[in-house]
N, C-alpha and C. Protein backbone atom coordinates (compact mmCIF):
# COMPACT_ATOMS: atom_id res chain seq x y z
N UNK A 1 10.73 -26.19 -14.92
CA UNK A 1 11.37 -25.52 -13.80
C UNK A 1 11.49 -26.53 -12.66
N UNK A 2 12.69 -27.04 -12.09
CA UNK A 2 12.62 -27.83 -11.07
C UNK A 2 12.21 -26.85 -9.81
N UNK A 3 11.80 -27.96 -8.99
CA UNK A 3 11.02 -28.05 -7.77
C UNK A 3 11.91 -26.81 -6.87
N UNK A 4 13.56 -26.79 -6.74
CA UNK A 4 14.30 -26.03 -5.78
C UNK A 4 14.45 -24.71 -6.60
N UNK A 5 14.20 -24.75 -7.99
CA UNK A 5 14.60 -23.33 -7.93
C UNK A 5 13.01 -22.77 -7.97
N UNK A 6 12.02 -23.22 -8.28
CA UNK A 6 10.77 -22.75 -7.55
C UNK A 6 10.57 -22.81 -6.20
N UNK A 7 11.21 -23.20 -5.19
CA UNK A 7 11.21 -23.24 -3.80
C UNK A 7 11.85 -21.78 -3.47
N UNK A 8 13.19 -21.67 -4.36
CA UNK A 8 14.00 -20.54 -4.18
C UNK A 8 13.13 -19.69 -4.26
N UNK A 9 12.53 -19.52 -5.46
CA UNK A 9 11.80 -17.86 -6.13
C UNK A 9 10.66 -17.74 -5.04
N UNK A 10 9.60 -18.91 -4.30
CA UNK A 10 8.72 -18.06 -3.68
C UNK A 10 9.34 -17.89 -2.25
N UNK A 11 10.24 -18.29 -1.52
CA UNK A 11 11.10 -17.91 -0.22
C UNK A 11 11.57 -16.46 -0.71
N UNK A 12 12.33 -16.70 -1.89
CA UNK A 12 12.42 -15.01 -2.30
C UNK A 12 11.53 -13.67 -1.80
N UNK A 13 10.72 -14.27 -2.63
CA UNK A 13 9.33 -13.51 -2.65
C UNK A 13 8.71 -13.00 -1.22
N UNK A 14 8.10 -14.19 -0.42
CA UNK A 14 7.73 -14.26 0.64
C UNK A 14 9.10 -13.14 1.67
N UNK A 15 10.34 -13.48 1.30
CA UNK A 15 10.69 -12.58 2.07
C UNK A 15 11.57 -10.97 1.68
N UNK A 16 11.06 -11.02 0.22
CA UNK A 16 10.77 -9.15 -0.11
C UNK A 16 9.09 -8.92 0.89
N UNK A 17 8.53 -9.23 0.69
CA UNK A 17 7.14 -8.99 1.02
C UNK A 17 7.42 -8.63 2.71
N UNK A 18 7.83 -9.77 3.42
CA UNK A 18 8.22 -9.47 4.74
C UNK A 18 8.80 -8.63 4.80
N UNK A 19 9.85 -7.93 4.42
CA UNK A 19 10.87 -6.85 4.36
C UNK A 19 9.95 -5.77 4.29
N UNK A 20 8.95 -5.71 3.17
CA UNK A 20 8.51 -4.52 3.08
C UNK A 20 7.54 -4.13 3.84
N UNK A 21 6.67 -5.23 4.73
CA UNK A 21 5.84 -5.25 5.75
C UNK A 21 6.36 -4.50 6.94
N UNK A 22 7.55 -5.04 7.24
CA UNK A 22 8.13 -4.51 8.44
C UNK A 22 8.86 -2.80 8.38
N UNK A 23 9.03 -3.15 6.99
CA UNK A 23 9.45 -1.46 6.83
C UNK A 23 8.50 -0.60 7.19
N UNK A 24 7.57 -0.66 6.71
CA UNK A 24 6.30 -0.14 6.12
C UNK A 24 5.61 0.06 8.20
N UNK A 25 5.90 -0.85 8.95
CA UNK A 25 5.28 -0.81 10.22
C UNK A 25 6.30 0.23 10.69
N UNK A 26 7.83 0.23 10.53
CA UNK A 26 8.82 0.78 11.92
C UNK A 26 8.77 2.02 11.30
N UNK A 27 8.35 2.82 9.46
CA UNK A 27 8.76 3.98 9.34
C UNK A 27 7.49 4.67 9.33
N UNK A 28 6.70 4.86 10.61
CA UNK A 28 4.81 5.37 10.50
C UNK A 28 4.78 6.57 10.88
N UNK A 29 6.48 7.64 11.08
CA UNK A 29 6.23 8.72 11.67
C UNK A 29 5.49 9.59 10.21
N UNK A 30 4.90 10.56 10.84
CA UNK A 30 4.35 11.88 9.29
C UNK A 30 5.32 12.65 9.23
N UNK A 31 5.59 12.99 8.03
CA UNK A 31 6.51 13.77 7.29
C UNK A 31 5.60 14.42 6.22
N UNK A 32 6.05 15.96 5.85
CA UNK A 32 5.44 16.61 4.96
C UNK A 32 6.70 17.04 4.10
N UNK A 33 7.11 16.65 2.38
CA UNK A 33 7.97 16.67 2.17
C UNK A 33 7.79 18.11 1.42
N UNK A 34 8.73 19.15 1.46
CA UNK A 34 8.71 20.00 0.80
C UNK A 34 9.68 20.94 -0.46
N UNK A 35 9.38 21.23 -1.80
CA UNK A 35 10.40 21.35 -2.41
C UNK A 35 10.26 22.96 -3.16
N UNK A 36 11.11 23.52 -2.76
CA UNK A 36 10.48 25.38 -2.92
C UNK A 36 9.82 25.83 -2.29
N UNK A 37 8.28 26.14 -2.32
CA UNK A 37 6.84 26.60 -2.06
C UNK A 37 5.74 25.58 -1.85
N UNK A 38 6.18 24.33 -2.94
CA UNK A 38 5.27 23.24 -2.53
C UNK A 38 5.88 22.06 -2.08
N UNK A 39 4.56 21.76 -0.67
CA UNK A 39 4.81 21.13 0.17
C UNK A 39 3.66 20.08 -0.26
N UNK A 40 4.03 18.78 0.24
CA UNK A 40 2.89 17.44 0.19
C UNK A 40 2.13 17.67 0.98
N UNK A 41 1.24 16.74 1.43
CA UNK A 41 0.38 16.52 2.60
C UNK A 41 1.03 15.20 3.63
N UNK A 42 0.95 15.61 4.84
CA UNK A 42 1.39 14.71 5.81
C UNK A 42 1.46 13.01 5.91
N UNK A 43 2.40 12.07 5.32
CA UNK A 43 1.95 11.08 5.54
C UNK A 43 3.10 9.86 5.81
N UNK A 44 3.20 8.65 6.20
CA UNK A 44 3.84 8.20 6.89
C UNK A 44 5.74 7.83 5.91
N UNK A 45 6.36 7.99 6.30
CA UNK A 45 7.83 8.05 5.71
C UNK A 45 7.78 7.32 4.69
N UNK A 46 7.51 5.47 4.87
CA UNK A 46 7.13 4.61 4.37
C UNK A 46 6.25 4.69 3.03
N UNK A 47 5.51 5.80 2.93
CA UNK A 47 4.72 5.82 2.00
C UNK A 47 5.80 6.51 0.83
N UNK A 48 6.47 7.54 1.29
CA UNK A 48 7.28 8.62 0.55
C UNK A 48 8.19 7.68 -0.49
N UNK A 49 8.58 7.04 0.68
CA UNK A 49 9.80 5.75 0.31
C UNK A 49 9.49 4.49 -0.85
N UNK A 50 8.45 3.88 -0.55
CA UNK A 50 7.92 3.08 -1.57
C UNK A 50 7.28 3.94 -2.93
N UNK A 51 6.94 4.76 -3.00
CA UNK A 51 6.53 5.92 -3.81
C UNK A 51 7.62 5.64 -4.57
N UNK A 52 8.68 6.50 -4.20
CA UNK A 52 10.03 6.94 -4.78
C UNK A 52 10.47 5.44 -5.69
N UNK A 53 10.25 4.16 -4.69
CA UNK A 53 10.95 3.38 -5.69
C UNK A 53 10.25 2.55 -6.48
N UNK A 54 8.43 2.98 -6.47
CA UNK A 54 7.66 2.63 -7.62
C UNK A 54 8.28 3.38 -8.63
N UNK A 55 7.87 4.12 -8.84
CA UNK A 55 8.63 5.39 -9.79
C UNK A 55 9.58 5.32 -10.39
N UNK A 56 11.09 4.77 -9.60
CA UNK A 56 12.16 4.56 -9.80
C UNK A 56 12.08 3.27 -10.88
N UNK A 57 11.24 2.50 -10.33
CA UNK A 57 10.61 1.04 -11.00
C UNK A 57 10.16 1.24 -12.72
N UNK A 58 9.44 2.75 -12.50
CA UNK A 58 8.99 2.59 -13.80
C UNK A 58 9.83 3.66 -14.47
N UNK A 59 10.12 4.37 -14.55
CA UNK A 59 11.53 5.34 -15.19
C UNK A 59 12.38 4.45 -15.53
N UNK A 60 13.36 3.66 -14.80
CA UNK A 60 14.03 3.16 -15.19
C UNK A 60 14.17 2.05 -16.60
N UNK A 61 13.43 0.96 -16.85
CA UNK A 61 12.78 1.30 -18.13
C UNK A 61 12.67 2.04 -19.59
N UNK A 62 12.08 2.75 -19.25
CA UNK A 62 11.71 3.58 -20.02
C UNK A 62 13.00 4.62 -20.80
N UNK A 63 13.17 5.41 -19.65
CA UNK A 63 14.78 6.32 -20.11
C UNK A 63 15.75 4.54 -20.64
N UNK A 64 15.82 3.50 -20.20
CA UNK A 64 17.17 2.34 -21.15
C UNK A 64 16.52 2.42 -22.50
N UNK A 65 15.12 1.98 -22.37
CA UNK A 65 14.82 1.68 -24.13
C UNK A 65 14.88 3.39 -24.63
N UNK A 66 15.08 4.22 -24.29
CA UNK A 66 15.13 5.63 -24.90
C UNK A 66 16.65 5.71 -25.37
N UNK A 67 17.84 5.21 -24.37
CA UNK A 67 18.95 5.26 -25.07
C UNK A 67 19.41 4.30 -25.50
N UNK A 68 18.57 3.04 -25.71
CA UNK A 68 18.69 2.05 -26.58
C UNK A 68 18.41 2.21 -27.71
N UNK A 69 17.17 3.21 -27.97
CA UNK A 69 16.75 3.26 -29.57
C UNK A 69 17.71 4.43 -30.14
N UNK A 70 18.32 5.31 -29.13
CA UNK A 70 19.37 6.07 -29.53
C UNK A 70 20.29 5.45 -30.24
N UNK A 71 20.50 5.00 -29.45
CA UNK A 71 21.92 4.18 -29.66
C UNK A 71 21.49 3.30 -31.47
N UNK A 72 20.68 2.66 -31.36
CA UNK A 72 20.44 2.04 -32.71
C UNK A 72 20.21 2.68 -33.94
N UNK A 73 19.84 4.08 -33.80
CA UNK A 73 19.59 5.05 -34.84
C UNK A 73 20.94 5.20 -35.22
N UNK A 74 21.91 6.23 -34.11
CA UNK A 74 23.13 6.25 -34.12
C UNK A 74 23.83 5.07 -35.11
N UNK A 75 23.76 4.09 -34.62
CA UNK A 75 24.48 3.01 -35.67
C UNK A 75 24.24 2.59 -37.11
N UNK A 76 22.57 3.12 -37.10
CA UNK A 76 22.32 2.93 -38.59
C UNK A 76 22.45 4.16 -39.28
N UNK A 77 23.01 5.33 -38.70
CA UNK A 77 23.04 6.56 -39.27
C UNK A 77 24.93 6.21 -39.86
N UNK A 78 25.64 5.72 -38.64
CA UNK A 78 27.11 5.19 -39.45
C UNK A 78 26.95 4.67 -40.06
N UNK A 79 26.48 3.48 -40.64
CA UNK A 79 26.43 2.75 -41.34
C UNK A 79 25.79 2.81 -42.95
N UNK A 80 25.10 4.14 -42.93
CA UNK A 80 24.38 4.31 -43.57
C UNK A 80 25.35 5.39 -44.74
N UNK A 81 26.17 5.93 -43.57
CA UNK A 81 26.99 7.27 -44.24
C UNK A 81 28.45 6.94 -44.85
């Protein structure tokens, strides 16, 4: 790996991290999110938000290789018939 595109990836890095620092400081109001009857417990926007796109992080994943292995059954089921 040369030297600049490892320069690139940790400036990268270093400034997701900053991004999410500063998010994480300007969104500190409480919010209680509620959906029907149940409601969360009070806590800062920021938290709701990074939540959502851990989550998003790991779903996403998961549901591609689900319609990936679809998809491959599918083809060996034509192929087969």
């Amino acid at each position: 790996m040369s030297k600049i595109r490892q320069f690139v990836e940790i400036a990268l890095l270093i400034l997701v991290v900053a991004v999410v620092i500063v998010f994480t400081l300007e969104n500190d109001q409480r919010v209680s999110l509620v959906f029907f009857t149940w409601s969360t417990p009070q806590a800062p926007v920021a938290v709701y938000v990074i939540l959502a796109l851990l989550i998003g992080c790991c779903l996403g994943p998961v549901i591609s290789s689900l319609t990936r292995l679809r998809s491959r059954r599918a083809a060996k089921a034509r192929i087969q018939s």
